[in-house]
N, C-alpha and C. Protein backbone atom coordinates (compact mmCIF):
# COMPACT_ATOMS: atom_id res chain seq x y z
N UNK A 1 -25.80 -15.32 28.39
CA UNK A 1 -26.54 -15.63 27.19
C UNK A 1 -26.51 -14.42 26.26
N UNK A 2 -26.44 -14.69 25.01
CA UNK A 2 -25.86 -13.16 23.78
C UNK A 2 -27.64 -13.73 23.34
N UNK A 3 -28.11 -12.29 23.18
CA UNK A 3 -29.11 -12.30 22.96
C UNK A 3 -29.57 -11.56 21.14
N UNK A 4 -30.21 -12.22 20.71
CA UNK A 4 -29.87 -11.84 19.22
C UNK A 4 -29.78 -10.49 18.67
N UNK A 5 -30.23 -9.57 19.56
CA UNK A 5 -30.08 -8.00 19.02
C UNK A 5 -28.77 -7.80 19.37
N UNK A 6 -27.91 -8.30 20.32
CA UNK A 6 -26.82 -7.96 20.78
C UNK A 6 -25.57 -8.34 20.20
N UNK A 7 -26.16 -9.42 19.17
CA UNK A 7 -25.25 -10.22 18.24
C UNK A 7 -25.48 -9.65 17.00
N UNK A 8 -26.59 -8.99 16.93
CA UNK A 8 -26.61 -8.29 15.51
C UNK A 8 -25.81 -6.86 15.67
N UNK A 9 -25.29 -6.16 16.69
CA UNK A 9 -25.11 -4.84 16.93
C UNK A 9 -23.79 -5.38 17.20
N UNK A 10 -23.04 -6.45 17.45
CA UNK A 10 -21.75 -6.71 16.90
C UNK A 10 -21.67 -6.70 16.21
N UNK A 11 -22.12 -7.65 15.40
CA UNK A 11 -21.63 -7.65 13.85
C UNK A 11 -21.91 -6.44 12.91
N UNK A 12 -22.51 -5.76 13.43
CA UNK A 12 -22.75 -4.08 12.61
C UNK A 12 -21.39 -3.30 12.68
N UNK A 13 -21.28 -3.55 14.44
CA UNK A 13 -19.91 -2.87 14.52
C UNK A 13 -18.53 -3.07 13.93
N UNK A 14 -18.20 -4.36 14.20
CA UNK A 14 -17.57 -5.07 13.11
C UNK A 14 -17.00 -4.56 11.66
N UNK A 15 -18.68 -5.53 10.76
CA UNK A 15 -18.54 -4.46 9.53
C UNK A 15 -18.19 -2.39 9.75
N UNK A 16 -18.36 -2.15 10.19
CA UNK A 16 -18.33 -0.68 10.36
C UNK A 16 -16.49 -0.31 10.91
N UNK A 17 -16.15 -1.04 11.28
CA UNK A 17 -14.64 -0.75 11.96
C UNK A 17 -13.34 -0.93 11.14
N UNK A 18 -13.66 -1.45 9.84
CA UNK A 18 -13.03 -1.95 8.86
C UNK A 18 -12.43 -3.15 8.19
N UNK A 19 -11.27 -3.15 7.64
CA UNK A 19 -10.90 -4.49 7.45
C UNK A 19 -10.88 -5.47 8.81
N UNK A 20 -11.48 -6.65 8.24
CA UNK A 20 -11.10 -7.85 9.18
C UNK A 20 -9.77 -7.94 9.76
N UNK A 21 -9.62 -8.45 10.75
CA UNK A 21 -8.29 -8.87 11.46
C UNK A 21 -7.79 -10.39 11.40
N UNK A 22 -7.38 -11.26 10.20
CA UNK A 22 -7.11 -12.57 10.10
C UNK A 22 -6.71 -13.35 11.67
N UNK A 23 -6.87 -14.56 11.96
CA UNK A 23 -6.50 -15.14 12.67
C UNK A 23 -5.11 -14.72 13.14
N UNK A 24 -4.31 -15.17 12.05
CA UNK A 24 -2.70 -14.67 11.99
C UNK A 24 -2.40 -13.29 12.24
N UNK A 25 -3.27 -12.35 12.34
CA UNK A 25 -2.79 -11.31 12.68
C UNK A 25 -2.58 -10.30 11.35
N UNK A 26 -3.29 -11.11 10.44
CA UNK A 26 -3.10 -10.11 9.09
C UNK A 26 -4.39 -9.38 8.44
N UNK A 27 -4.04 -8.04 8.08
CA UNK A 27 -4.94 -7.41 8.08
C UNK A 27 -5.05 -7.55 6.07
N UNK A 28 -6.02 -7.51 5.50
CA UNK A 28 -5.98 -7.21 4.10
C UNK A 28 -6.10 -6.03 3.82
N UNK A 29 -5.42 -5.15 3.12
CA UNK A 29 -5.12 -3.97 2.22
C UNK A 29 -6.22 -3.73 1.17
N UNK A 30 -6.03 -4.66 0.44
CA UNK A 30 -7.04 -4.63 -1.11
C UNK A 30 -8.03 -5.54 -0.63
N UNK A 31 -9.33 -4.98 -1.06
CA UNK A 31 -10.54 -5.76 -0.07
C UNK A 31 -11.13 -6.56 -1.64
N UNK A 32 -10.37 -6.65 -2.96
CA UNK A 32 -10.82 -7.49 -4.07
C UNK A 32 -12.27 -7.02 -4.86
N UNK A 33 -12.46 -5.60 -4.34
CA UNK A 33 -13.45 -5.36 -5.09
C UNK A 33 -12.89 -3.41 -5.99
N UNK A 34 -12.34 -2.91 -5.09
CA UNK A 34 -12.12 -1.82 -5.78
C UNK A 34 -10.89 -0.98 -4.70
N UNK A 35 -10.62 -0.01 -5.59
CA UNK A 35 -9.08 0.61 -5.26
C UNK A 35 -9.11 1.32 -4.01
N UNK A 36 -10.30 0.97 -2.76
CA UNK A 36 -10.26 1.99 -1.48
C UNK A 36 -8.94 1.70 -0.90
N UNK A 37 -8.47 2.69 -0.23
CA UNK A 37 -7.38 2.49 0.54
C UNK A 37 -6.03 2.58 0.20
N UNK A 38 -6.17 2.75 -1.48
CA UNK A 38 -5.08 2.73 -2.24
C UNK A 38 -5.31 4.47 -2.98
N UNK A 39 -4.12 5.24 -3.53
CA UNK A 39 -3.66 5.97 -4.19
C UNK A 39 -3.46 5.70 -5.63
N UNK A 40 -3.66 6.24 -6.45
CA UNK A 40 -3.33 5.90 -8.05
C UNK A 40 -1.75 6.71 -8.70
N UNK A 41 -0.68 6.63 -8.79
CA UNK A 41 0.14 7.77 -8.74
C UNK A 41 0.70 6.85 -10.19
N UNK A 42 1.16 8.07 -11.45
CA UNK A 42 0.98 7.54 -12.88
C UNK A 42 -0.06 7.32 -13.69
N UNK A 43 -0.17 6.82 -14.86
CA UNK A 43 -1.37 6.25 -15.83
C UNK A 43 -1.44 5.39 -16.47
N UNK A 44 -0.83 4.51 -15.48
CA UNK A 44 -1.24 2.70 -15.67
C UNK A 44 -2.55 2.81 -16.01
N UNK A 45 -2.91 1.76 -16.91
CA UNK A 45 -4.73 1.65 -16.40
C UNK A 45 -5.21 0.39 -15.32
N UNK A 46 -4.91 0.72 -13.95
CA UNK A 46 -5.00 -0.03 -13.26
C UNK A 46 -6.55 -0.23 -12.94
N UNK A 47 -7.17 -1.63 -12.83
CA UNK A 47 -8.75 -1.95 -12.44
C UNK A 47 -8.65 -3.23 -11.51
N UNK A 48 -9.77 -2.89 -11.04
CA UNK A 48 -10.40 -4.95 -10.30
C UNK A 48 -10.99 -5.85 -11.49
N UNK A 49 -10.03 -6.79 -11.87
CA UNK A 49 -11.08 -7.80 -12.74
C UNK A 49 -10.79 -9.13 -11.89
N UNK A 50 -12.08 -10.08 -11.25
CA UNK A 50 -11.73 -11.32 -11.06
C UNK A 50 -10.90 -11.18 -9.78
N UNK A 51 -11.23 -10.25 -9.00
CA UNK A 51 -10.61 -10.12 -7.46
C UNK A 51 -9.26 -9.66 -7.32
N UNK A 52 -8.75 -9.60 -8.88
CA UNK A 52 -7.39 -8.85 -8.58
C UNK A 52 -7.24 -7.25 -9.04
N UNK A 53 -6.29 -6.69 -8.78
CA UNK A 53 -6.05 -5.53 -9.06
C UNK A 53 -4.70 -5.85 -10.67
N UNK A 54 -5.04 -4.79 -11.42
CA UNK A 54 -4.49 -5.67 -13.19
C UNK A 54 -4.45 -4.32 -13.47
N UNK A 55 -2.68 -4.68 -14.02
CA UNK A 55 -2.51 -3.20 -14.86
C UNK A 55 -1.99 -3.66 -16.57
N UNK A 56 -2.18 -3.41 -17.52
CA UNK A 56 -1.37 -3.73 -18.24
C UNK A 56 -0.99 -2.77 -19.85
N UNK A 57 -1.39 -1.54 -19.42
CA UNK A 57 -1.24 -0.42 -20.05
C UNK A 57 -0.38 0.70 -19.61
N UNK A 58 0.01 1.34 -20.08
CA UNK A 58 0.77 3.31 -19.50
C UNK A 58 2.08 2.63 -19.08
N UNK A 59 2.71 4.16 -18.78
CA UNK A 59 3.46 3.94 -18.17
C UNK A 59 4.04 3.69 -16.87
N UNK A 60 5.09 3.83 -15.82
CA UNK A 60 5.43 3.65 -14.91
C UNK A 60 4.20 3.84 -13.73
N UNK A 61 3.56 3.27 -12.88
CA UNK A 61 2.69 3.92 -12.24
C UNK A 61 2.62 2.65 -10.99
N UNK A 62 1.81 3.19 -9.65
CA UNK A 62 2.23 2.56 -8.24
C UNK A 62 0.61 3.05 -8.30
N UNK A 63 0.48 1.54 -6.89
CA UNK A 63 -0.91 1.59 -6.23
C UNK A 63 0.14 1.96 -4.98
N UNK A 64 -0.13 3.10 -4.21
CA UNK A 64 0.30 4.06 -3.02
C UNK A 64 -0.83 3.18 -1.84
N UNK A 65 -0.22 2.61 -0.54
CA UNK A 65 -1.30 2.13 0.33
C UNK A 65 -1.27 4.17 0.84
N UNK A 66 -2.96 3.98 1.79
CA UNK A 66 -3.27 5.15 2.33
C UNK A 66 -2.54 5.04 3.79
N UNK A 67 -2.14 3.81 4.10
CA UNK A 67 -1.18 3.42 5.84
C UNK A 67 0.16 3.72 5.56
N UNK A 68 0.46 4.13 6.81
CA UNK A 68 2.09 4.17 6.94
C UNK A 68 2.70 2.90 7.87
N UNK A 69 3.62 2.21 7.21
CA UNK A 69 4.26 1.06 8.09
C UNK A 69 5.70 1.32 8.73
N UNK A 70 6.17 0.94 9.71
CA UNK A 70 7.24 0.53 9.89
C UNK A 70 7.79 -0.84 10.13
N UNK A 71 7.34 -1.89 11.34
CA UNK A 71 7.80 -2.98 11.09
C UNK A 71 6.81 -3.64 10.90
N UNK A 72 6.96 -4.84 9.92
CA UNK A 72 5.48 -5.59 9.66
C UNK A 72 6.10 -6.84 8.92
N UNK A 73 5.07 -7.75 8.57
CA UNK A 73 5.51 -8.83 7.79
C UNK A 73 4.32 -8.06 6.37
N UNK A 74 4.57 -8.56 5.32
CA UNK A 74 3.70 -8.56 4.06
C UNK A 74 3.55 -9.61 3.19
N UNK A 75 2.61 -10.20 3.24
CA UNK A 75 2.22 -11.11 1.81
C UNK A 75 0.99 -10.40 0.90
N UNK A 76 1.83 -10.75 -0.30
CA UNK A 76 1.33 -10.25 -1.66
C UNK A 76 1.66 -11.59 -2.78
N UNK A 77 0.06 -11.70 -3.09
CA UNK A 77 -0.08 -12.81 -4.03
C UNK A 77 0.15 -11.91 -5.42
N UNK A 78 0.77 -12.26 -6.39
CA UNK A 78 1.60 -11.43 -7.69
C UNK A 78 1.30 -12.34 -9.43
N UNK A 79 1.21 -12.17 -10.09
CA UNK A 79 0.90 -12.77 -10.94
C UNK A 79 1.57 -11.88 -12.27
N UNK A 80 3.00 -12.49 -13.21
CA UNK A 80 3.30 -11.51 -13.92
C UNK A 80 3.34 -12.29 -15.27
N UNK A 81 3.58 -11.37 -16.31
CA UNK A 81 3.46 -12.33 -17.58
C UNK A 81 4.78 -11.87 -18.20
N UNK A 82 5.70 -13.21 -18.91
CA UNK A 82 7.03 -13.01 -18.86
C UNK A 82 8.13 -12.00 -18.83
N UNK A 83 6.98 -10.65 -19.60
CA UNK A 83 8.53 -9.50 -20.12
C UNK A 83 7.90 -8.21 -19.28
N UNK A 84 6.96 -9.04 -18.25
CA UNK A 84 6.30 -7.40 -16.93
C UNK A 84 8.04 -7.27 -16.20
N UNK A 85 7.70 -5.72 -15.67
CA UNK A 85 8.61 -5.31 -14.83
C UNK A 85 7.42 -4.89 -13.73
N UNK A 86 7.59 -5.30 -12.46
CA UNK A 86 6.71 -5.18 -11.74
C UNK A 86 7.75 -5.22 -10.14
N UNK A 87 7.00 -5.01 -9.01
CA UNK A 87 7.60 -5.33 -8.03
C UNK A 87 6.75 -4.58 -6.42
N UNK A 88 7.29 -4.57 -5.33
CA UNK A 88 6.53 -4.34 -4.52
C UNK A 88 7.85 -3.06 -3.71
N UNK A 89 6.97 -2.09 -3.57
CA UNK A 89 7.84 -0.88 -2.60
C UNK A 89 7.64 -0.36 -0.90
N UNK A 90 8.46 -0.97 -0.05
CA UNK A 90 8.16 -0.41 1.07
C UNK A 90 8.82 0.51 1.92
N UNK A 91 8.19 1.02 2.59
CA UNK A 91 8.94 2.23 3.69
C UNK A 91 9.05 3.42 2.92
N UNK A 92 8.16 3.52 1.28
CA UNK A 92 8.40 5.01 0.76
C UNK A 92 8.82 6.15 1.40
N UNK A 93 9.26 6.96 1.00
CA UNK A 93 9.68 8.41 1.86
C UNK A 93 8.50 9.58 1.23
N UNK A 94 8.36 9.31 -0.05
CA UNK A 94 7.88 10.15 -1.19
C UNK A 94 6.71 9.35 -1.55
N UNK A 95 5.11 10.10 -1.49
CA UNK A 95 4.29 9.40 -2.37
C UNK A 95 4.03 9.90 -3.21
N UNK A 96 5.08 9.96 -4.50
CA UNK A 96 4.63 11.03 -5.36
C UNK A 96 5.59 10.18 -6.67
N UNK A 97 7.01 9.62 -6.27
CA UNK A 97 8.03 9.11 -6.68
C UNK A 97 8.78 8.10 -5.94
N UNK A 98 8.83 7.07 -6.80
CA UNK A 98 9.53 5.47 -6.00
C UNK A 98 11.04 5.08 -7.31
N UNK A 99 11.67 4.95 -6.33
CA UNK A 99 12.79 4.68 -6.40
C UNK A 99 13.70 3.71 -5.54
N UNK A 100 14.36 3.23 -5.83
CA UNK A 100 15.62 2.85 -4.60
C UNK A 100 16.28 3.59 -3.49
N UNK A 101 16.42 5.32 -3.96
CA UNK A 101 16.97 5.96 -3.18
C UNK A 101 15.29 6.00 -1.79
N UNK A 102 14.73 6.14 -2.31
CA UNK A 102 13.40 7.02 -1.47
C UNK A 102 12.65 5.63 -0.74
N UNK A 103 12.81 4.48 -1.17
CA UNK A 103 11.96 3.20 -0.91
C UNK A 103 12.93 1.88 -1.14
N UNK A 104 12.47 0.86 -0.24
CA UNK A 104 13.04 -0.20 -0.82
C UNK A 104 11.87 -1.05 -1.66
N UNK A 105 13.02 -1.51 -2.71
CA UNK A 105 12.21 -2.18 -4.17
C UNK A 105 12.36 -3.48 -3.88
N UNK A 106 11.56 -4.23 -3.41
CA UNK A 106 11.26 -5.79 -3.78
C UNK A 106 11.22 -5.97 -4.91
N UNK A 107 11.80 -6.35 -6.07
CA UNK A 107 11.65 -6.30 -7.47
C UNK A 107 11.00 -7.60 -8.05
N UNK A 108 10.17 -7.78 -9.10
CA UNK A 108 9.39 -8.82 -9.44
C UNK A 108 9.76 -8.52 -11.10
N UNK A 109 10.79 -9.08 -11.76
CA UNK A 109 11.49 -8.74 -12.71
C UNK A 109 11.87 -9.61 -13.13
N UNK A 110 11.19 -10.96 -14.09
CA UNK A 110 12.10 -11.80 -14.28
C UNK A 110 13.14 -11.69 -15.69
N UNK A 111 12.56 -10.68 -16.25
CA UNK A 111 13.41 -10.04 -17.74
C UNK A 111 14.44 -9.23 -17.91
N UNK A 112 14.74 -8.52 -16.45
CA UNK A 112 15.83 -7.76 -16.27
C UNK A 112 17.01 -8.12 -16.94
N UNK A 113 17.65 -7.44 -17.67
CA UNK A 113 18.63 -7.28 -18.08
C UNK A 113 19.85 -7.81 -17.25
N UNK A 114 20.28 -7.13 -16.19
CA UNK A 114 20.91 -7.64 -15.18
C UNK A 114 20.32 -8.30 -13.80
N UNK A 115 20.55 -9.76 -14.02
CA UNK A 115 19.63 -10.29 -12.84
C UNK A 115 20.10 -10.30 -11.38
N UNK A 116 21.35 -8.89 -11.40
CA UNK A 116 21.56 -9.01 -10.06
C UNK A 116 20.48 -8.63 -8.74
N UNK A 117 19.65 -7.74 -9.75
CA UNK A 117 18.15 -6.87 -8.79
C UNK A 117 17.62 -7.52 -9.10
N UNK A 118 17.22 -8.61 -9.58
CA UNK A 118 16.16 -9.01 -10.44
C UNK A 118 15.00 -9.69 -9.11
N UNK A 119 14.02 -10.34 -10.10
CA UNK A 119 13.35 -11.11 -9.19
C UNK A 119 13.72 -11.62 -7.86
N UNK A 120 13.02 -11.05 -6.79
CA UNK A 120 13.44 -11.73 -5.45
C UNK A 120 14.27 -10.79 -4.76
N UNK A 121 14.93 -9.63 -5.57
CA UNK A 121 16.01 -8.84 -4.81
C UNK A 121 14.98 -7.51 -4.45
N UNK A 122 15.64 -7.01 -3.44
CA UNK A 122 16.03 -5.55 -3.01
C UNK A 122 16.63 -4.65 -3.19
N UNK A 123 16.13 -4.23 -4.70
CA UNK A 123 17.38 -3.43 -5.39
C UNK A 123 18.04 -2.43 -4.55
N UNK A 124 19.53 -2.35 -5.09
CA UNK A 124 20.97 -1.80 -4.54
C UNK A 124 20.91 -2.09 -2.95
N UNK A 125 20.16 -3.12 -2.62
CA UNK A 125 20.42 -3.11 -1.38
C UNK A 125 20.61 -4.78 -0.78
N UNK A 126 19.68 -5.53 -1.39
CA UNK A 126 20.38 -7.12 -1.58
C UNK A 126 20.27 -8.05 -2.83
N UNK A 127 20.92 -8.48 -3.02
CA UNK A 127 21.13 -9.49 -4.81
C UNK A 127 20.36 -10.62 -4.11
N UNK A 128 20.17 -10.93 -5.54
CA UNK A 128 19.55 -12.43 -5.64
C UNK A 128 20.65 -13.29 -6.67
N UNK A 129 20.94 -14.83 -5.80
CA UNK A 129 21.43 -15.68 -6.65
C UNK A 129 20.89 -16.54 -6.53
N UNK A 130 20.73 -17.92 -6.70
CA UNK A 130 20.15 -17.58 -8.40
C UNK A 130 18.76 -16.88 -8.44
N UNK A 131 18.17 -16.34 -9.39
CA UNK A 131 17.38 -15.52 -9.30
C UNK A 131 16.05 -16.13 -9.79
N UNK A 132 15.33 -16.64 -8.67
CA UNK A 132 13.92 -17.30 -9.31
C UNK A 132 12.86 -17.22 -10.21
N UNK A 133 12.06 -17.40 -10.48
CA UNK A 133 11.10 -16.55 -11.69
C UNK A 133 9.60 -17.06 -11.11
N UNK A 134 8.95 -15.72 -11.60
CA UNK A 134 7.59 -15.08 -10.96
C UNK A 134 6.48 -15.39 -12.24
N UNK A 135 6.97 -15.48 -13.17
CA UNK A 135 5.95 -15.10 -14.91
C UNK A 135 5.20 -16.72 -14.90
N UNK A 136 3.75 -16.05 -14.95
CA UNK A 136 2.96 -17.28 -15.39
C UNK A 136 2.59 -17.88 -14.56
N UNK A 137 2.37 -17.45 -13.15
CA UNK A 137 1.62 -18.14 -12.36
C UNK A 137 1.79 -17.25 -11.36
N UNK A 138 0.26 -17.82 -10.56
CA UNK A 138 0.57 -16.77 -8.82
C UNK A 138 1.64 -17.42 -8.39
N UNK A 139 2.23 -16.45 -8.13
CA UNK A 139 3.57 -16.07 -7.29
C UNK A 139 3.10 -15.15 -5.28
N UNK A 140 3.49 -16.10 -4.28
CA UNK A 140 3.59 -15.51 -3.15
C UNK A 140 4.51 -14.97 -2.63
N UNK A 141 4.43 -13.69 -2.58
CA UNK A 141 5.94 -12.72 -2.10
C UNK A 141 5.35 -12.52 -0.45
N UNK A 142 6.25 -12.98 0.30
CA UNK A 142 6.50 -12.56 1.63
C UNK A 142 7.70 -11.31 2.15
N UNK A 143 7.14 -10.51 2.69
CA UNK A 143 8.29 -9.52 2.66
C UNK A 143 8.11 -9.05 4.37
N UNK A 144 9.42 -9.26 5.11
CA UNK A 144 8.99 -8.98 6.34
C UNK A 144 10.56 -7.69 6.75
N UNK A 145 9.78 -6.74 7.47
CA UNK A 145 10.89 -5.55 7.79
C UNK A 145 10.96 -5.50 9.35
N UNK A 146 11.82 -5.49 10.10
CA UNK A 146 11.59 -5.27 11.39
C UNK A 146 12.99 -4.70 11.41
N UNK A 147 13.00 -3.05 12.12
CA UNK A 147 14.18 -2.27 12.30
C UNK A 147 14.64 -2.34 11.04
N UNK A 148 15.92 -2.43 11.36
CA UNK A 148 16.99 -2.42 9.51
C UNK A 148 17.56 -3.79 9.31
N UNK A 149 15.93 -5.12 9.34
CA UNK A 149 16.96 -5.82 9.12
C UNK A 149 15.29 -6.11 8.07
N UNK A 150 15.54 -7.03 6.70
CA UNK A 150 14.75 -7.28 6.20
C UNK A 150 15.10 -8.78 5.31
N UNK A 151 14.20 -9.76 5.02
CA UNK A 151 13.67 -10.93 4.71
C UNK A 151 12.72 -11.25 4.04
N UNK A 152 13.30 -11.61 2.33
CA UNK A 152 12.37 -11.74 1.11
C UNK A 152 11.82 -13.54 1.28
N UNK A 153 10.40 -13.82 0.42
CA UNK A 153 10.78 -14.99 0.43
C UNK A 153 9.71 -14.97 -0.56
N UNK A 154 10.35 -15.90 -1.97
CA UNK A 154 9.22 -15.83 -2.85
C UNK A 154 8.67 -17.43 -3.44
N UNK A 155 8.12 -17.24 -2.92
CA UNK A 155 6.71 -19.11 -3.22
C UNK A 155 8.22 -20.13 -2.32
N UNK A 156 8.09 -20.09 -0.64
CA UNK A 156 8.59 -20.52 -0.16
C UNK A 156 9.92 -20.44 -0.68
N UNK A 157 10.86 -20.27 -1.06
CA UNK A 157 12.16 -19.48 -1.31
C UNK A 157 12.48 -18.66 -0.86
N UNK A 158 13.67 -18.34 0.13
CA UNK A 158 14.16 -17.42 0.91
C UNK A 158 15.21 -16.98 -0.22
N UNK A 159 14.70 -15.68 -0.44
CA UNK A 159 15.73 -14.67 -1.63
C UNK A 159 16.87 -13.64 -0.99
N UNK A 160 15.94 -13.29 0.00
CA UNK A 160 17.02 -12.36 0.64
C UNK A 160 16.93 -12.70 2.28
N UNK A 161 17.63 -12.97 2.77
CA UNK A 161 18.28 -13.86 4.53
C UNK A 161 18.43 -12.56 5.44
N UNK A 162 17.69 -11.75 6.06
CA UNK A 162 18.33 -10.62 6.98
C UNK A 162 19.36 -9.86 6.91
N UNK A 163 19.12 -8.89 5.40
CA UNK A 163 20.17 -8.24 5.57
C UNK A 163 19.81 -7.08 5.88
N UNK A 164 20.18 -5.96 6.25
CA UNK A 164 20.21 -4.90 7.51
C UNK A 164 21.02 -3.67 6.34
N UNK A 165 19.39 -2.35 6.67
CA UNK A 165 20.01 -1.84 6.11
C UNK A 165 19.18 -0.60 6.51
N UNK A 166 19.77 0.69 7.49
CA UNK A 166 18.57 1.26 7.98
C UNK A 166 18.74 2.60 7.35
N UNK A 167 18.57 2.68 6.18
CA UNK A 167 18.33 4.50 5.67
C UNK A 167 16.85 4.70 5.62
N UNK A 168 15.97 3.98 5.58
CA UNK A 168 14.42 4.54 5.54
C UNK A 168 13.57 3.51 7.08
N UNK A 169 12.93 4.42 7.35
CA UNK A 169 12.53 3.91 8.22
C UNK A 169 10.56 3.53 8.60
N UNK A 170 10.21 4.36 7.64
CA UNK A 170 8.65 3.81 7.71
C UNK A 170 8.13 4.69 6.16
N UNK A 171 7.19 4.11 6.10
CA UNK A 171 5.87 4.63 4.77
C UNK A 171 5.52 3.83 4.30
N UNK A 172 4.39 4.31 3.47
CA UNK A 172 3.34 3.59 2.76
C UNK A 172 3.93 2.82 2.09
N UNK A 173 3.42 1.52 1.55
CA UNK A 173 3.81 0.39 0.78
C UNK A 173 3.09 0.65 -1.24
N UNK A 174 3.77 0.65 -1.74
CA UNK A 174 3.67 1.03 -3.34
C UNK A 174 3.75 -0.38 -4.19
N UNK A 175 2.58 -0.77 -4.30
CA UNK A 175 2.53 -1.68 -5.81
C UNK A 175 2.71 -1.35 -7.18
N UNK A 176 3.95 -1.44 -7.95
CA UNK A 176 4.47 -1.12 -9.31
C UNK A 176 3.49 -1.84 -10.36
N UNK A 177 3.57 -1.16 -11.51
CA UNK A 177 3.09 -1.23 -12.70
C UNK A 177 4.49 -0.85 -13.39
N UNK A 178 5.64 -1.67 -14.21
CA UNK A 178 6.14 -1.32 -14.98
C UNK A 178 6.11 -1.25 -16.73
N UNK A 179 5.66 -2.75 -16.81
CA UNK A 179 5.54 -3.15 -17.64
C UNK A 179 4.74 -4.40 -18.33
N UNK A 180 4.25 -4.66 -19.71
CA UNK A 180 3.81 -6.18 -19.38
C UNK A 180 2.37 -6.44 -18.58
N UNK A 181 1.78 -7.29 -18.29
CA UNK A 181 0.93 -7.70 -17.85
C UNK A 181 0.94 -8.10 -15.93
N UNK A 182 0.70 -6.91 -15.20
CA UNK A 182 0.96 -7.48 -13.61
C UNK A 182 -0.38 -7.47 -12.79
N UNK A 183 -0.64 -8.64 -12.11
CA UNK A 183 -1.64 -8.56 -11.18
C UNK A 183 -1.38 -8.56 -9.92
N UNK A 184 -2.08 -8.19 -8.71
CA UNK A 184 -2.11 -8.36 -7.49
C UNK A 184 -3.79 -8.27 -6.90
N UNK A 185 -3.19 -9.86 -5.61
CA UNK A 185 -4.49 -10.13 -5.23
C UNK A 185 -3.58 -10.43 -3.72
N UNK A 186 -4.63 -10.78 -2.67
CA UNK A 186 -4.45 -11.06 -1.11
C UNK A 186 -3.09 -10.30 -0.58
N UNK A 187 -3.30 -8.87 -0.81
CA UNK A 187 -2.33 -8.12 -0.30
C UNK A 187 -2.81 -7.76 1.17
N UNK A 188 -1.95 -8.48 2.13
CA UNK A 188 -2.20 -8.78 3.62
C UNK A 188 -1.13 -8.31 4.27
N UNK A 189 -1.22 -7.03 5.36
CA UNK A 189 0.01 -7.00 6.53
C UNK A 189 -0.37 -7.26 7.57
N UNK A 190 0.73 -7.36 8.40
CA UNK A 190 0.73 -7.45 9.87
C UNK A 190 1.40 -6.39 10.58
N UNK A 191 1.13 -5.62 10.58
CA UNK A 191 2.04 -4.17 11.92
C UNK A 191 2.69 -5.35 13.01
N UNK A 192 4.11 -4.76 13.56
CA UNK A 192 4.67 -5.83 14.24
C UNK A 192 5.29 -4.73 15.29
């Protein structure tokens, strides 16, 4: 028999231990109220309005997670407005500077110039054909890494199929601010 002090001194502990642990095994990152757990790197003016995290000022600038990953699955709910350059960065090397060389770029780009990186790709590391579009509505990016092989998939669309590519091998995960109007909400991993 759980006796009610003993059920209250769980649930203390609980709250006190941190993010929840989803059924599925997914932990949430952004808890929808403010930037704990995250890094500010640039001078986006990134804020919480309405449970999301919204940048739509400055220049180039990343929400830095405070975890280091190596293999995991990621969903990130995304929301861009047509001419954002936005996208999601994992396995950083550098939290200071994101790039292709230092991180891989999930790119959320539906205005790119060349849509070979564009939306859905892994820049210089896998193309997208045809290249889907993200602007004007939540958009669900699934991004799963295990070893050097990795698997995009955006609002049920498989963009990028296991392609294998092992120059970086773990770091923090970086939410872009390029351009344009970008939100992010239910940013959830799973360590694997």
């Amino acid at each position: 028999m759980i006796h009610r002090r003993d059920l209250m001194l769980g649930l203390a502990a609980t709250s006190l231990a941190g993010p929840a642990l989803a059924a599925d095994g997914f932990t949430p990152l952004f808890n929808g109220h403010d930037l704990t757990g995250w890094t500010t790197v640039g001078d986006a003016n990134w804020s919480v309005h309405d449970g999301a995290l919204v940048a739509d000022k400055g220049a180039m600038s990343f929400l830095v997670s405070d975890g280091v990953y190596r293999d995991f699955d990621l969903r990130v709910e995304i929301w861009i407005s047509p001419e954002a350059n936005s996208g999601v960065f994992i396995r950083c090397s550098d939290r200071q500077t994101f790039n292709p060389a230092n991180a891989y770029e999930v790119n959320v780009f539906d205005a790119r110039p060349d849509p070979t990186y564009g939306t859905g790709a892994i820049v210089d590391v896998a193309r997208v054909s045809p290249m889907p579009h993200a602007a004007g509505r939540w958009s669900l990016l699934e991004i799963s890494a295990r070893g050097d092989a990795f698997t995009v998939v955006l609002n049920g669309q498989k963009t990028v199929d296991s392609v294998h590519d092992s120059a970086l091998a773990e770091g923090p995960i970086a939410l872009q601010y390029g351009s344009g109007v970008v939100k992010f909400r239910k940013v959830d991993v799973r360590p694997l």
